[in-house]
C-alpha atoms as a PDB file:
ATOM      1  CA  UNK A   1     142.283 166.885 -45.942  1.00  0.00           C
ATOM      2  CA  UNK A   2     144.988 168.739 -44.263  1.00  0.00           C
ATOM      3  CA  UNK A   3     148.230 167.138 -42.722  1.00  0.00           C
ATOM      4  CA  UNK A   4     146.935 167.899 -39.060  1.00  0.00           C
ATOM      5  CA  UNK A   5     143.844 165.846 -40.227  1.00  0.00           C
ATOM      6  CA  UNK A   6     145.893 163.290 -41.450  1.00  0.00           C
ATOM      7  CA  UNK A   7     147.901 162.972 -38.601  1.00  0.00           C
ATOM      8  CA  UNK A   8     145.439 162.619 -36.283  1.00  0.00           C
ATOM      9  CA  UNK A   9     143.768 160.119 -38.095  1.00  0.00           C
ATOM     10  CA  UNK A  10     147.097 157.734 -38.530  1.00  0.00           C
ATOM     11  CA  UNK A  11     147.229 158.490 -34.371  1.00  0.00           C
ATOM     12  CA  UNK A  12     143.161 156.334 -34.583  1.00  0.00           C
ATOM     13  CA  UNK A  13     144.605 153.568 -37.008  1.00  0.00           C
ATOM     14  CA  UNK A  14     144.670 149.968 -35.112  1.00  0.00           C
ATOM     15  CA  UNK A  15     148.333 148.447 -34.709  1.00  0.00           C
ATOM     16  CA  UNK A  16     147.592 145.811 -37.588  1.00  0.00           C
ATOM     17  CA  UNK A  17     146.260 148.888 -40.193  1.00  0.00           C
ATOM     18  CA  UNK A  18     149.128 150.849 -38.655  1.00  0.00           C
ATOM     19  CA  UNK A  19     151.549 148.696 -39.793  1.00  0.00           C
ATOM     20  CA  UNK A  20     150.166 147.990 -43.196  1.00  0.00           C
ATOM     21  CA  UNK A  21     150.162 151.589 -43.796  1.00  0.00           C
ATOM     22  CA  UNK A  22     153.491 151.989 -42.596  1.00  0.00           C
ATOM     23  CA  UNK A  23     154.290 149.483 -45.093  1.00  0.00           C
ATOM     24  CA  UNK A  24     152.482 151.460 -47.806  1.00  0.00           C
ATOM     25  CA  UNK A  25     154.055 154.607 -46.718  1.00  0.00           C
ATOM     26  CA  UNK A  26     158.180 153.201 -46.764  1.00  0.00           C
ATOM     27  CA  UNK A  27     156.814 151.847 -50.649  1.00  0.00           C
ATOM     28  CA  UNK A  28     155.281 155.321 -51.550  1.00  0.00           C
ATOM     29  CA  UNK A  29     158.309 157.282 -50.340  1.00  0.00           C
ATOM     30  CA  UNK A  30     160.771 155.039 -51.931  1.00  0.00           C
ATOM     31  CA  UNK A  31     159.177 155.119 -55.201  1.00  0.00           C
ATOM     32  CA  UNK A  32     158.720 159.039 -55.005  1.00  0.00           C
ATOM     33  CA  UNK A  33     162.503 159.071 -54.290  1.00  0.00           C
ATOM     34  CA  UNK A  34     163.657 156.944 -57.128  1.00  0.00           C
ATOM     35  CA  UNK A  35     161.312 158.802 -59.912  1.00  0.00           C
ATOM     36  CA  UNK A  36     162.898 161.807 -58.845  1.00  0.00           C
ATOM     37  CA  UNK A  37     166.219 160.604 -58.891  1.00  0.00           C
ATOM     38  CA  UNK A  38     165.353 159.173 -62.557  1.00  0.00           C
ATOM     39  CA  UNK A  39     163.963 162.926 -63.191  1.00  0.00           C
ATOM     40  CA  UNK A  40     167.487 164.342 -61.828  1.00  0.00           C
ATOM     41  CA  UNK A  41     169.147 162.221 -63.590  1.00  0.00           C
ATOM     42  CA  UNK A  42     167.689 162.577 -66.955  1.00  0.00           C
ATOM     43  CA  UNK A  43     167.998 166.092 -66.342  1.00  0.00           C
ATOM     44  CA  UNK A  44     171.708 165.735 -65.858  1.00  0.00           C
ATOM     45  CA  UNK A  45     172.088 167.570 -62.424  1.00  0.00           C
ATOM     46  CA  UNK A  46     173.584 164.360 -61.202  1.00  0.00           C
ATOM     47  CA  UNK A  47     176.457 165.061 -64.373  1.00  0.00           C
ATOM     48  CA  UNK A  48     178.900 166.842 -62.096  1.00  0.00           C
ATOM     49  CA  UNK A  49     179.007 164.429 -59.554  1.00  0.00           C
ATOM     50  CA  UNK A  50     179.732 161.363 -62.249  1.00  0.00           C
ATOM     51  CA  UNK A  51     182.490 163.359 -63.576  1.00  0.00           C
ATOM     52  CA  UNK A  52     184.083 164.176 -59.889  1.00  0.00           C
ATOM     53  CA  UNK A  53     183.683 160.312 -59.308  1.00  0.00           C
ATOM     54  CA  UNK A  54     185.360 159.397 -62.773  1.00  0.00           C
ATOM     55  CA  UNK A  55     188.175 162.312 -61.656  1.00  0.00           C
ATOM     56  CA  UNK A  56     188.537 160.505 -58.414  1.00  0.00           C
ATOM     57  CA  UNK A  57     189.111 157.264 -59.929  1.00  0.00           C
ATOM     58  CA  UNK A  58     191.879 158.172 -62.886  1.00  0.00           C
ATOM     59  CA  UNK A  59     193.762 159.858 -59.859  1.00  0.00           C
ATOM     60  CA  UNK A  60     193.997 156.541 -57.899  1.00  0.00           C
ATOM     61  CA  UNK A  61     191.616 158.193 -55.141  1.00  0.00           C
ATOM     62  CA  UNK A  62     189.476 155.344 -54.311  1.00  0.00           C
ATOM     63  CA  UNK A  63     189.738 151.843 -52.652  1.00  0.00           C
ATOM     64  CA  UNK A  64     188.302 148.527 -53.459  1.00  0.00           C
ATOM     65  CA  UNK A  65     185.609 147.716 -51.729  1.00  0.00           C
END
């Protein structure tokens, strides 16, 4: 199926199956965000920006929230 496919049939969905798929969709995306994030992560291209926080921190640079 191809995304123009898609879309058009999401633009034939009733407002109740709309919203459940909307639903579905938010969950989807969210989990595809945090497995990469996990995958970045584990990777350690997130390293750099753990050390600039740590940096910014032992030079008094942050606040209290």
């Amino acid at each position: 199926m191809s995304i123009r496919e898609l879309e058009l049939e999401v633009t034939r969905l009733s407002k109740p199956d709309l919203a459940a798929f909307s639903q579905w969709f938010e969950k989807y995306f969210a989990n595809s965000w945090d497995k990469q994030i996990e995958t970045d992560v584990a990777n350690g291209k997130l390293d750099h920006l753990a050390r600039q926080a740590d940096e910014h921190f032992e030079a008094g640079r942050c606040t209290s929230l």
